[in-house]
PDB file of N, CA and C in Angstrom:
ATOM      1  N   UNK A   1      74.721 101.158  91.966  1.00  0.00           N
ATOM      2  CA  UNK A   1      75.053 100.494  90.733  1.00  0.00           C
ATOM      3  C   UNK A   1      76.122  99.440  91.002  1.00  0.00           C
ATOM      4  N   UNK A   2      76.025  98.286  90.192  1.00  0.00           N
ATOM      5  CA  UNK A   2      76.992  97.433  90.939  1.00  0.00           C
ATOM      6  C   UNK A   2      77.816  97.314  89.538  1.00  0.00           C
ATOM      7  N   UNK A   3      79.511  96.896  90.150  1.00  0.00           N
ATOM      8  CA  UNK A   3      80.645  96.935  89.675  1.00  0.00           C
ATOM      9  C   UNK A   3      80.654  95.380  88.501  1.00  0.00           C
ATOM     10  N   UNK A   4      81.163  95.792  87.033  1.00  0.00           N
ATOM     11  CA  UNK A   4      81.225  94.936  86.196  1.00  0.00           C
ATOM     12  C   UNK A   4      83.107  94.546  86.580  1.00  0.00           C
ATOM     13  N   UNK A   5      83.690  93.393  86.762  1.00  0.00           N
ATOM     14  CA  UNK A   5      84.831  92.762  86.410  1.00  0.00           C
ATOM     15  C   UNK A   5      85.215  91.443  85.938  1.00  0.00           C
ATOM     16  N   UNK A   6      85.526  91.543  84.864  1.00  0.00           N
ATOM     17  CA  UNK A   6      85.812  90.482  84.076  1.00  0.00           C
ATOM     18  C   UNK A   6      86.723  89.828  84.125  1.00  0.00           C
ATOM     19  N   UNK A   7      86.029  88.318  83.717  1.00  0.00           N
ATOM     20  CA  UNK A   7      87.254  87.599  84.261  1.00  0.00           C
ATOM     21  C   UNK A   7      86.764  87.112  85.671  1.00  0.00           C
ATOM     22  N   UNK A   8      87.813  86.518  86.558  1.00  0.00           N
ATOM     23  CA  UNK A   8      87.801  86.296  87.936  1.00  0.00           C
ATOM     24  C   UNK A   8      88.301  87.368  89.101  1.00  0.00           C
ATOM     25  N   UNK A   9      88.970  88.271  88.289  1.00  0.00           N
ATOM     26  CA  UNK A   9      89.094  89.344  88.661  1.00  0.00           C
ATOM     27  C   UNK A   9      90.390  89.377  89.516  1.00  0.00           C
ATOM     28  N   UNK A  10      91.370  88.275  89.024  1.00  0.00           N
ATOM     29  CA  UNK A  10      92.935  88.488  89.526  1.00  0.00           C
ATOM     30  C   UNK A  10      93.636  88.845  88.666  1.00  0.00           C
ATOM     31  N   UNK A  11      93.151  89.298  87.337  1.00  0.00           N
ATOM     32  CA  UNK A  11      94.479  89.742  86.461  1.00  0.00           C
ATOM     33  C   UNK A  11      94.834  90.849  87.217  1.00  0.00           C
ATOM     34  N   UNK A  12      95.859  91.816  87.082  1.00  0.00           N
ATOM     35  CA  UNK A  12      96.173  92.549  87.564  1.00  0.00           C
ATOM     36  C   UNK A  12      96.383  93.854  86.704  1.00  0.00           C
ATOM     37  N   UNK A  13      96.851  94.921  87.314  1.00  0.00           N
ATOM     38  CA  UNK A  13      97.207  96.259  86.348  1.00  0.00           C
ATOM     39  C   UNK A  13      98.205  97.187  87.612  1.00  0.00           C
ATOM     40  N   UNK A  14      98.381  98.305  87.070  1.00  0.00           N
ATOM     41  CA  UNK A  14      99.474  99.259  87.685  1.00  0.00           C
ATOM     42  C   UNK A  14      98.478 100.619  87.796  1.00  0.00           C
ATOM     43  N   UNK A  15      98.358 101.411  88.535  1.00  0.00           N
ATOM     44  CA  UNK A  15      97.637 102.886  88.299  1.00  0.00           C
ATOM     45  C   UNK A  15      98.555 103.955  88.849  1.00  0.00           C
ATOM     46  N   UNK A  16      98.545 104.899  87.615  1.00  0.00           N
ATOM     47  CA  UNK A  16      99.284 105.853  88.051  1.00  0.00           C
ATOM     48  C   UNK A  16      98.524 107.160  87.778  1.00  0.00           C
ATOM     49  N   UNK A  17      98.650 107.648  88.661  1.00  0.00           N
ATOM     50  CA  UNK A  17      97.799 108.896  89.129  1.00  0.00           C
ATOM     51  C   UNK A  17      98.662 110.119  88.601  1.00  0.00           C
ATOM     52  N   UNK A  18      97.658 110.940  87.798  1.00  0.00           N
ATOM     53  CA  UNK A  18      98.067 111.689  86.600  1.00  0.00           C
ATOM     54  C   UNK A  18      98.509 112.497  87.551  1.00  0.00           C
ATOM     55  N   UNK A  19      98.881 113.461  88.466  1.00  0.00           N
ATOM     56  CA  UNK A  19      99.768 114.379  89.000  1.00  0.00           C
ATOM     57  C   UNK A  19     101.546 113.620  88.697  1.00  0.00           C
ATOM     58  N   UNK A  20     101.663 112.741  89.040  1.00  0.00           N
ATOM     59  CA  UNK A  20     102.689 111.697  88.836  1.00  0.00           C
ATOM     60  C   UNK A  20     102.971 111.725  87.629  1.00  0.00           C
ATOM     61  N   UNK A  21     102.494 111.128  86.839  1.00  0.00           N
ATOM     62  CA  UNK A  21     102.612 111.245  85.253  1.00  0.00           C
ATOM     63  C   UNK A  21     103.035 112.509  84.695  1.00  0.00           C
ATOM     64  N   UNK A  22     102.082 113.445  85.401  1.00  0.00           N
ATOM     65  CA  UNK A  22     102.451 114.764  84.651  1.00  0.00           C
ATOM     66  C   UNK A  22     104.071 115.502  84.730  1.00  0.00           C
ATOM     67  N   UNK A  23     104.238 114.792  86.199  1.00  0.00           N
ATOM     68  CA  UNK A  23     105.542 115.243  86.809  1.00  0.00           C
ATOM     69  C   UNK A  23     106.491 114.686  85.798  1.00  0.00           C
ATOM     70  N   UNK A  24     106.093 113.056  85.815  1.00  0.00           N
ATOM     71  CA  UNK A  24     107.201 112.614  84.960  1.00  0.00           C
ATOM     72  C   UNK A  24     107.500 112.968  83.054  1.00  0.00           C
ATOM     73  N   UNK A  25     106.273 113.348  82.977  1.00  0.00           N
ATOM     74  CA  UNK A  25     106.455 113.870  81.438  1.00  0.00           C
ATOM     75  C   UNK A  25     107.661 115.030  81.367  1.00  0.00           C
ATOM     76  N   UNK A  26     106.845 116.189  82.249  1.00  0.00           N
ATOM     77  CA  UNK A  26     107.765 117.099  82.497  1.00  0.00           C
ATOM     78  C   UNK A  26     109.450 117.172  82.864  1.00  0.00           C
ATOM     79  N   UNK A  27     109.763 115.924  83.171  1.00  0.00           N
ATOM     80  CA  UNK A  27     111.135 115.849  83.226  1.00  0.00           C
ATOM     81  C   UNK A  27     111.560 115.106  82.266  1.00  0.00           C
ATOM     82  N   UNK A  28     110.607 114.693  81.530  1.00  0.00           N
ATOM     83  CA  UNK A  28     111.609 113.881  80.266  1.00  0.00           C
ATOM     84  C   UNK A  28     111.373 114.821  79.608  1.00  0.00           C
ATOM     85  N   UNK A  29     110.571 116.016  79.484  1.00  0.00           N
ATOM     86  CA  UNK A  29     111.150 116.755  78.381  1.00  0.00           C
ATOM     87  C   UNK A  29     112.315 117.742  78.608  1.00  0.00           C
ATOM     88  N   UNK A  30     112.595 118.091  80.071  1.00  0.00           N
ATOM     89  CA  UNK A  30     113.760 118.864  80.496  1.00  0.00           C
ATOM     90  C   UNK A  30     114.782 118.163  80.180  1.00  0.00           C
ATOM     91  N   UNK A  31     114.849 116.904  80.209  1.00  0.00           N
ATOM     92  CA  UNK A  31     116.002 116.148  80.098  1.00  0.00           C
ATOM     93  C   UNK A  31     116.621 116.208  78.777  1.00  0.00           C
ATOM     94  N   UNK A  32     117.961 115.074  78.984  1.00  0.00           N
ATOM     95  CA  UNK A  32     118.750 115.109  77.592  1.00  0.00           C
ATOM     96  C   UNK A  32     118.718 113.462  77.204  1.00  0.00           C
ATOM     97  N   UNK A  33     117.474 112.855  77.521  1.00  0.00           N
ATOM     98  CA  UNK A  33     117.311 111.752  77.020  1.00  0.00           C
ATOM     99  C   UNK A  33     116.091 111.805  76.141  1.00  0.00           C
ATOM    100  N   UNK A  34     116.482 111.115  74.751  1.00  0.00           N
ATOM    101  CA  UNK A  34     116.103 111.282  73.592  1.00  0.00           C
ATOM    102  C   UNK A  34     115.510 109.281  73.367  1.00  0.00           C
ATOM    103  N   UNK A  35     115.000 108.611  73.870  1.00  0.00           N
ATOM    104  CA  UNK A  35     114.805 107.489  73.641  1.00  0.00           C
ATOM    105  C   UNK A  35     113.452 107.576  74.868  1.00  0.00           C
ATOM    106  N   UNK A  36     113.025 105.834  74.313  1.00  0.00           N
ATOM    107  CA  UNK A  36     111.362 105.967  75.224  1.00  0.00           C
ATOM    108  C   UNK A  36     111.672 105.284  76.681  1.00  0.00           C
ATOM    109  N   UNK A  37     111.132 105.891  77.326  1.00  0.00           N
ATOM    110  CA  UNK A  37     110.880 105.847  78.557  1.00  0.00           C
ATOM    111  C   UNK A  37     109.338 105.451  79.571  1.00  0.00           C
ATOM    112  N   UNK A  38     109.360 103.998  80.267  1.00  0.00           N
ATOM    113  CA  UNK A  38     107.859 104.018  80.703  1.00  0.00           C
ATOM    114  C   UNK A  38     107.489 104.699  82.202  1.00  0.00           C
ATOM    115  N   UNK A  39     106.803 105.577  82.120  1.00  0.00           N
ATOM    116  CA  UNK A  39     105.828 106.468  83.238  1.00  0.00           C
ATOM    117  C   UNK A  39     105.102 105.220  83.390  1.00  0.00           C
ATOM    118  N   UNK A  40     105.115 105.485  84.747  1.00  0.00           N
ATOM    119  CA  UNK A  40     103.860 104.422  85.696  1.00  0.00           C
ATOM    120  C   UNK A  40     104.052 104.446  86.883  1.00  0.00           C
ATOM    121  N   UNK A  41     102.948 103.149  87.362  1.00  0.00           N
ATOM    122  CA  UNK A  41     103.677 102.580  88.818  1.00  0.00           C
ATOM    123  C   UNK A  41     103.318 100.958  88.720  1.00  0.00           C
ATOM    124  N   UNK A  42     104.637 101.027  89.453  1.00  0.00           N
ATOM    125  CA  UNK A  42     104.972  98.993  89.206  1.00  0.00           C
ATOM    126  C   UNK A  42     104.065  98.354  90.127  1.00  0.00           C
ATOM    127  N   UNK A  43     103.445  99.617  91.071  1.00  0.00           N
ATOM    128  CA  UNK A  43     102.757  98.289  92.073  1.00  0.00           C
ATOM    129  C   UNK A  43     101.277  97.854  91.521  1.00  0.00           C
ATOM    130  N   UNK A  44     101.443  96.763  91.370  1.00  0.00           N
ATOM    131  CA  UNK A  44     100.037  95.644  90.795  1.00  0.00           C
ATOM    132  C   UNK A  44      98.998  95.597  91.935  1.00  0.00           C
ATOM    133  N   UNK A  45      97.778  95.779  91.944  1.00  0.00           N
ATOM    134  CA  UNK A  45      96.650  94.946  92.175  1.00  0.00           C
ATOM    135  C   UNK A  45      95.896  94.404  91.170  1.00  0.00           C
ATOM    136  N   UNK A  46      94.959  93.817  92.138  1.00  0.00           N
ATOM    137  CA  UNK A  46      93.877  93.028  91.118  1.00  0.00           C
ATOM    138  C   UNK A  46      92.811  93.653  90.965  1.00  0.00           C
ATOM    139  N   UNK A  47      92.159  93.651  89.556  1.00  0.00           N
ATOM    140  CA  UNK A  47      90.641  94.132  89.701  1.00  0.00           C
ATOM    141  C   UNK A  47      90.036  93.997  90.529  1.00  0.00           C
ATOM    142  N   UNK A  48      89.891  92.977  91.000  1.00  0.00           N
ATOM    143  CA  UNK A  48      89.106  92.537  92.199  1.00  0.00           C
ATOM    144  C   UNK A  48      89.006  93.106  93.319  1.00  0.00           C
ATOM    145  N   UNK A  49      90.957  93.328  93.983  1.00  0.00           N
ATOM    146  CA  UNK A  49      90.965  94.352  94.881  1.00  0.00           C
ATOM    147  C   UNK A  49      90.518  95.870  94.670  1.00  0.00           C
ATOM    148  N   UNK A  50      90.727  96.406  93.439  1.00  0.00           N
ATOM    149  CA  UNK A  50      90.145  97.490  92.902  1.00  0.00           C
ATOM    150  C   UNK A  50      89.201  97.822  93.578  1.00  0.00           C
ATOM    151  N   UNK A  51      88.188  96.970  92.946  1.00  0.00           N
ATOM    152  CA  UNK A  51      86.499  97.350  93.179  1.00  0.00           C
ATOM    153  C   UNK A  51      86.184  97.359  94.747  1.00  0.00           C
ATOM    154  N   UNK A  52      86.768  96.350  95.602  1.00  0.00           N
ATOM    155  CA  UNK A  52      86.699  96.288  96.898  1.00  0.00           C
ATOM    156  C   UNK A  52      87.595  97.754  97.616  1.00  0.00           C
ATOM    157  N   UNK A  53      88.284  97.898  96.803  1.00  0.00           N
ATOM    158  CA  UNK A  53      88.903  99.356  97.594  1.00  0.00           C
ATOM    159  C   UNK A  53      88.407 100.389  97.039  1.00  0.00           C
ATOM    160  N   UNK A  54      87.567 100.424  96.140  1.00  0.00           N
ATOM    161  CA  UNK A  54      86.760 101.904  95.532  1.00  0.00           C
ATOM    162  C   UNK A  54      85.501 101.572  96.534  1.00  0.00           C
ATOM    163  N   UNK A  55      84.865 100.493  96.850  1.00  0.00           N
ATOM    164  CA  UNK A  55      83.654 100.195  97.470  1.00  0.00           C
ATOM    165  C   UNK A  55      83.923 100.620  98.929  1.00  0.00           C
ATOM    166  N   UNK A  56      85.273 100.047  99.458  1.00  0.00           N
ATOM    167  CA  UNK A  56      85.659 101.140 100.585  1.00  0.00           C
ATOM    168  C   UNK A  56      85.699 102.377 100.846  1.00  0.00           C
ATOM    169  N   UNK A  57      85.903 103.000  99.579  1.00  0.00           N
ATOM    170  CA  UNK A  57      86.742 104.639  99.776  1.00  0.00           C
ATOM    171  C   UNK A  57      84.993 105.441  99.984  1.00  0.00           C
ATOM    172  N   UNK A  58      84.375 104.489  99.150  1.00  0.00           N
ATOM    173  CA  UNK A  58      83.637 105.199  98.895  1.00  0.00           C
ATOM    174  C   UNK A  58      81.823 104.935  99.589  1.00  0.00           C
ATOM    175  N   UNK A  59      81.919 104.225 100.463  1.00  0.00           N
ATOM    176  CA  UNK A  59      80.960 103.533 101.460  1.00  0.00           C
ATOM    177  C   UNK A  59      80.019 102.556 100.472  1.00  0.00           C
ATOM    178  N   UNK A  60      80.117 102.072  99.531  1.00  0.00           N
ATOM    179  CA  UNK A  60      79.428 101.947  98.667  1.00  0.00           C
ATOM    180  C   UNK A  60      79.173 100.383  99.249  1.00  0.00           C
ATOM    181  N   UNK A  61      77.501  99.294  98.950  1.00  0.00           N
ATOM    182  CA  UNK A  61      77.668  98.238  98.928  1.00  0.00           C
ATOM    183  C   UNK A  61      76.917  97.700  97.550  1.00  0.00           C
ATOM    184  N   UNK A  62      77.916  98.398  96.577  1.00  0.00           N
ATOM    185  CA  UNK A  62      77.121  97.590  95.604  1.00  0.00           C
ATOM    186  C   UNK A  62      77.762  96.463  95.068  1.00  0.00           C
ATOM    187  N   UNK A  63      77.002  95.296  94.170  1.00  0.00           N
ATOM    188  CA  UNK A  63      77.408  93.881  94.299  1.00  0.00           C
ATOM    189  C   UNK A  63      78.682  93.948  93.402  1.00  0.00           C
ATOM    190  N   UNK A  64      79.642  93.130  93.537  1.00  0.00           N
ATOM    191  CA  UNK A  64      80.375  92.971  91.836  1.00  0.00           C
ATOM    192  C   UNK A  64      80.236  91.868  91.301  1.00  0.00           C
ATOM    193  N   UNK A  65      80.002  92.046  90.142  1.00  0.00           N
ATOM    194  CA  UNK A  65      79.952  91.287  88.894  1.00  0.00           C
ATOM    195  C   UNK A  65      80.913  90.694  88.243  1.00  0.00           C
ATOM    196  N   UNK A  66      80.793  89.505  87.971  1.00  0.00           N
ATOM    197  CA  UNK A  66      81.792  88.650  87.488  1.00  0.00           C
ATOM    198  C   UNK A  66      81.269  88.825  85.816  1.00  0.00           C
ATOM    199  N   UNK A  67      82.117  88.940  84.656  1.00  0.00           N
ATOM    200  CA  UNK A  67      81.867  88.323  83.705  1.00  0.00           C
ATOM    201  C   UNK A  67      82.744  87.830  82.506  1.00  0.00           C
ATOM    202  N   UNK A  68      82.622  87.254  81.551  1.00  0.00           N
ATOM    203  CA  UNK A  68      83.429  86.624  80.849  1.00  0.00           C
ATOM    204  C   UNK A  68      84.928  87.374  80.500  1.00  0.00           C
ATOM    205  N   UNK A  69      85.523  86.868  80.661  1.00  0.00           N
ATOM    206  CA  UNK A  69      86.842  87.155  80.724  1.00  0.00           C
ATOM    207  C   UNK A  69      87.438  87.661  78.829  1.00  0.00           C
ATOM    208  N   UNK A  70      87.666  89.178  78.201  1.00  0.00           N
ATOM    209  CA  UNK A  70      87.756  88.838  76.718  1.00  0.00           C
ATOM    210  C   UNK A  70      88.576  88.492  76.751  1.00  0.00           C
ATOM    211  N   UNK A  71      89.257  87.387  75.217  1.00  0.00           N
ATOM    212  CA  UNK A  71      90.183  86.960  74.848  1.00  0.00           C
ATOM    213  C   UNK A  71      91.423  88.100  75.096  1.00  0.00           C
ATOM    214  N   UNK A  72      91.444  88.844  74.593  1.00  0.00           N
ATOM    215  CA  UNK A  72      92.874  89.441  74.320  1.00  0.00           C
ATOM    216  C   UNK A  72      93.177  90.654  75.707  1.00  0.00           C
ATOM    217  N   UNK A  73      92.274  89.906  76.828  1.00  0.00           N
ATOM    218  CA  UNK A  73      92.913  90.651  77.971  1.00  0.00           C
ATOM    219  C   UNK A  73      93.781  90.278  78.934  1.00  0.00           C
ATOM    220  N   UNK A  74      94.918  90.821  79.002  1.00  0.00           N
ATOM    221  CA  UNK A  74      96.108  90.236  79.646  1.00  0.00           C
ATOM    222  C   UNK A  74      96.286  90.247  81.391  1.00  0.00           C
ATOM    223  N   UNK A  75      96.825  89.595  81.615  1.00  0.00           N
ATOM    224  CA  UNK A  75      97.039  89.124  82.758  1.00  0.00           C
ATOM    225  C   UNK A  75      97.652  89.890  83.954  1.00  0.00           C
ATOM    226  N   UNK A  76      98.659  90.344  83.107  1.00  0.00           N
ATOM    227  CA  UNK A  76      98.681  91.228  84.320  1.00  0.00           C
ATOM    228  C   UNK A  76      99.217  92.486  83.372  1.00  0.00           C
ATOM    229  N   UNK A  77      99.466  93.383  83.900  1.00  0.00           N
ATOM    230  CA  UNK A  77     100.252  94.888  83.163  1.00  0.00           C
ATOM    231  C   UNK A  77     100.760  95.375  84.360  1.00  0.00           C
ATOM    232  N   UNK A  78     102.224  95.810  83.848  1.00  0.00           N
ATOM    233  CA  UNK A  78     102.992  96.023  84.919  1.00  0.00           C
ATOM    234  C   UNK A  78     104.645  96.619  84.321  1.00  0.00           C
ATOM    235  N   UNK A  79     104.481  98.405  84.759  1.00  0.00           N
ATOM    236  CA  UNK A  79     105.487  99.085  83.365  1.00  0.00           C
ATOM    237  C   UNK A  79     106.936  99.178  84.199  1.00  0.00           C
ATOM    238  N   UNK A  80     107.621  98.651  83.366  1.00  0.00           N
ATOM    239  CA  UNK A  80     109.338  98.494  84.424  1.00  0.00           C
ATOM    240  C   UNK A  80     109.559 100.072  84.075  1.00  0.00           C
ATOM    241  N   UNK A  81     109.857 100.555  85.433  1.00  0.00           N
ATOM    242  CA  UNK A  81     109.946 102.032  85.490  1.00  0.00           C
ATOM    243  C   UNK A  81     111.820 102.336  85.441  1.00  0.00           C
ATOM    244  N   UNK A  82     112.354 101.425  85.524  1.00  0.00           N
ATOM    245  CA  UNK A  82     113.878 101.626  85.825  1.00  0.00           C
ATOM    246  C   UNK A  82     114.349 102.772  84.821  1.00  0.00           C
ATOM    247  N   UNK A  83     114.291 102.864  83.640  1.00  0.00           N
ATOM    248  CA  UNK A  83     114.821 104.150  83.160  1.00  0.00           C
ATOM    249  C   UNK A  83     114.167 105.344  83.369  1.00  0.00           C
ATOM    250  N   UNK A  84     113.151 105.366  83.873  1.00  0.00           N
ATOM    251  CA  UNK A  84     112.484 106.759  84.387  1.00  0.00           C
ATOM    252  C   UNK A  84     113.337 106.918  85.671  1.00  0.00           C
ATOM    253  N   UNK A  85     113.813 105.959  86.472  1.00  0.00           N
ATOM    254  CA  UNK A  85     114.316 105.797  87.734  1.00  0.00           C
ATOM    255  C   UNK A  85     115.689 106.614  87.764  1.00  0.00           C
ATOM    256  N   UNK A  86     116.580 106.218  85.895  1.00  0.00           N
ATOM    257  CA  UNK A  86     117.602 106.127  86.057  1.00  0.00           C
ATOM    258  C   UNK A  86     117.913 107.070  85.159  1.00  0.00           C
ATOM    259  N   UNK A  87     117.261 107.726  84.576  1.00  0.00           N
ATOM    260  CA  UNK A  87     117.469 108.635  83.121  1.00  0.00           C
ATOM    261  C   UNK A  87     117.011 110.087  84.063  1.00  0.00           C
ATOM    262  N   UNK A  88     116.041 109.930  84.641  1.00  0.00           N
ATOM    263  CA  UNK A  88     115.362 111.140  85.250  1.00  0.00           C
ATOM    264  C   UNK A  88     115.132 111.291  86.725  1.00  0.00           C
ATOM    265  N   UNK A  89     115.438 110.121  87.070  1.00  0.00           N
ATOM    266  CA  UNK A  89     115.133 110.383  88.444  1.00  0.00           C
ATOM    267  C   UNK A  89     113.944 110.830  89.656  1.00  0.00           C
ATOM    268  N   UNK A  90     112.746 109.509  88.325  1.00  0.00           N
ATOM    269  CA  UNK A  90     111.528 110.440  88.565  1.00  0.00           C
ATOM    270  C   UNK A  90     110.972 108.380  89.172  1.00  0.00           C
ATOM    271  N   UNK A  91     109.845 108.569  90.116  1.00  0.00           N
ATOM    272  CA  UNK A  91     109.168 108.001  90.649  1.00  0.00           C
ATOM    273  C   UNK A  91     107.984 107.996  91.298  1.00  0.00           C
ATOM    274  N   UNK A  92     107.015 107.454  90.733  1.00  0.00           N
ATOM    275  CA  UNK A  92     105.693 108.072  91.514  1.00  0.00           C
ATOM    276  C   UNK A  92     105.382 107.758  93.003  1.00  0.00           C
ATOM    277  N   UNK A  93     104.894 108.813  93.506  1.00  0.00           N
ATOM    278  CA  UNK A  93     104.512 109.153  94.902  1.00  0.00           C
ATOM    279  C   UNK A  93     103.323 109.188  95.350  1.00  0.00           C
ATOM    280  N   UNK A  94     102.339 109.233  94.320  1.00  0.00           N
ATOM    281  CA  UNK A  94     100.859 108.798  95.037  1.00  0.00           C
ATOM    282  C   UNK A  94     100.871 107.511  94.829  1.00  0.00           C
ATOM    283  N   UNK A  95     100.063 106.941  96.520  1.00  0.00           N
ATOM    284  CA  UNK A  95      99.716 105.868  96.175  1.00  0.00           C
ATOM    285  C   UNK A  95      98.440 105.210  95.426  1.00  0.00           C
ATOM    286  N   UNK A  96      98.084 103.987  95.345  1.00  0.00           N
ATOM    287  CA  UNK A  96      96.373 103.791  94.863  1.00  0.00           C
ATOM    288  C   UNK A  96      95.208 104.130  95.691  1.00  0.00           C
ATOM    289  N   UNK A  97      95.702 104.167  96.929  1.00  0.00           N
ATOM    290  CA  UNK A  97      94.253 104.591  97.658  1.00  0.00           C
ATOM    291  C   UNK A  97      94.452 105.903  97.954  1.00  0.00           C
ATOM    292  N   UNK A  98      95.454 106.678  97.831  1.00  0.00           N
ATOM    293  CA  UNK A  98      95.485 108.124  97.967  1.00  0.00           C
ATOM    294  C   UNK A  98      94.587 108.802  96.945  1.00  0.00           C
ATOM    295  N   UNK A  99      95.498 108.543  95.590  1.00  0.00           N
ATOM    296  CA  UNK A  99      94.634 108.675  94.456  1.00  0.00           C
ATOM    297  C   UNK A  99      93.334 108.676  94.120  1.00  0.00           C
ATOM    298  N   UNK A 100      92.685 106.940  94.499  1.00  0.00           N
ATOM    299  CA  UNK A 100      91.576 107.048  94.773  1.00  0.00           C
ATOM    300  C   UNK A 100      90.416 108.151  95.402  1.00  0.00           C
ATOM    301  N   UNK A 101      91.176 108.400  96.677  1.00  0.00           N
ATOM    302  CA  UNK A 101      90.689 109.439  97.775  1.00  0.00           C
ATOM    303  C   UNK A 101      90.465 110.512  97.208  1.00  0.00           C
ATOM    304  N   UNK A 102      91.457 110.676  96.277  1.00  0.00           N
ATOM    305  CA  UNK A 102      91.361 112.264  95.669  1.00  0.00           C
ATOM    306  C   UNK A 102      90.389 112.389  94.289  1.00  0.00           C
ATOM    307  N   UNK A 103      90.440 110.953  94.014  1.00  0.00           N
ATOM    308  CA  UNK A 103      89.586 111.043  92.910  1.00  0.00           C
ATOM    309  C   UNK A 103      87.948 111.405  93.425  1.00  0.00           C
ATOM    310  N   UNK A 104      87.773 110.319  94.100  1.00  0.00           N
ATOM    311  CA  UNK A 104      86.629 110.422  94.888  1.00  0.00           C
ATOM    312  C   UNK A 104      85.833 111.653  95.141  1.00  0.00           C
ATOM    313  N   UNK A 105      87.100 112.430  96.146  1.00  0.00           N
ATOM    314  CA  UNK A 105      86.987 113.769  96.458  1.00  0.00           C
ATOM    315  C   UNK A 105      86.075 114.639  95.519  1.00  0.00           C
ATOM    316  N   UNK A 106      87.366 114.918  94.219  1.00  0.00           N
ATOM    317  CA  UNK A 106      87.076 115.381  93.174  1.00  0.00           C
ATOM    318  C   UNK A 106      85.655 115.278  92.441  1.00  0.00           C
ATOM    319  N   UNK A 107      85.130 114.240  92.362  1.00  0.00           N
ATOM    320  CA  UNK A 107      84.140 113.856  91.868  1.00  0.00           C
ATOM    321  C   UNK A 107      82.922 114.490  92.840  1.00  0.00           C
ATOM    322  N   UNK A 108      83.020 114.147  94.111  1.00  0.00           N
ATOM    323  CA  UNK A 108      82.364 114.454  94.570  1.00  0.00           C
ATOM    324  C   UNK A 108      81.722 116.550  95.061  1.00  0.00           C
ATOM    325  N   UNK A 109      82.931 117.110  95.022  1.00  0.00           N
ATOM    326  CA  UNK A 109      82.929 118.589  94.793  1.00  0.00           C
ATOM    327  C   UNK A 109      82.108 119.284  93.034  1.00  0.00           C
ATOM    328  N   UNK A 110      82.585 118.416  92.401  1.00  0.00           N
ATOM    329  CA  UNK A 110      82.252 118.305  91.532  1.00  0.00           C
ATOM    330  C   UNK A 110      80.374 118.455  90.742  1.00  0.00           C
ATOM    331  N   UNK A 111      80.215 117.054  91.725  1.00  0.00           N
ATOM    332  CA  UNK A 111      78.362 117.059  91.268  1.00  0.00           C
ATOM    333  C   UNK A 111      77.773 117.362  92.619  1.00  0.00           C
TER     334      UNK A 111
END
């Protein structure tokens, strides 16, 4: 099946791999900070690289697809983690192709 990405496929995004997340929830609720706080990870790729590194992980050669870019999709996303950094002391530790790997994995035990 081949990969849909819209756009030209350099906007960018952040992925954070829910073991991470979960960690960090869990310490903002231990904590004694009462204000919002963003969970993530700051490091950006591009869709583009995305699909080329899932097509890696995963031996895959299927084509990708370019298509119209929607209006109200932004350019890049990218969550300033500094008060998670500094309130909790929390930072994520998987990376994107780890994640990936495990997703993969998963999926694959799976079906």
């Amino acid at each position: 099946e081949s990969f849909t990405v819209y756009g030209d496929g350099k906007q960018t995004r952040s992925f954070c791999y829910v073991s991470d997340l979960v960690k960090g929830i869990l310490k903002l609720m231990k904590s004694d900070c009462h204000e919002p706080v963003n969970l993530g990870n700051p490091v950006e790729k591009t869709i583009l690289a995305l699909a080329e590194k899932i097509k890696q992980i995963t031996g895959s050669d299927s084509e990708v697809i370019l298509k119209k870019l929607p209006l109200d999709d932004p350019k890049l996303r990218r969550p300033d983690i500094s008060k998670a950094k500094e309130k909790l002391g929390w930072i994520p530790e998987v990376s994107l192709d780890d994640g990936l790997k495990r997703t993969v994995e998963w999926f694959e035990n799976k079906l």
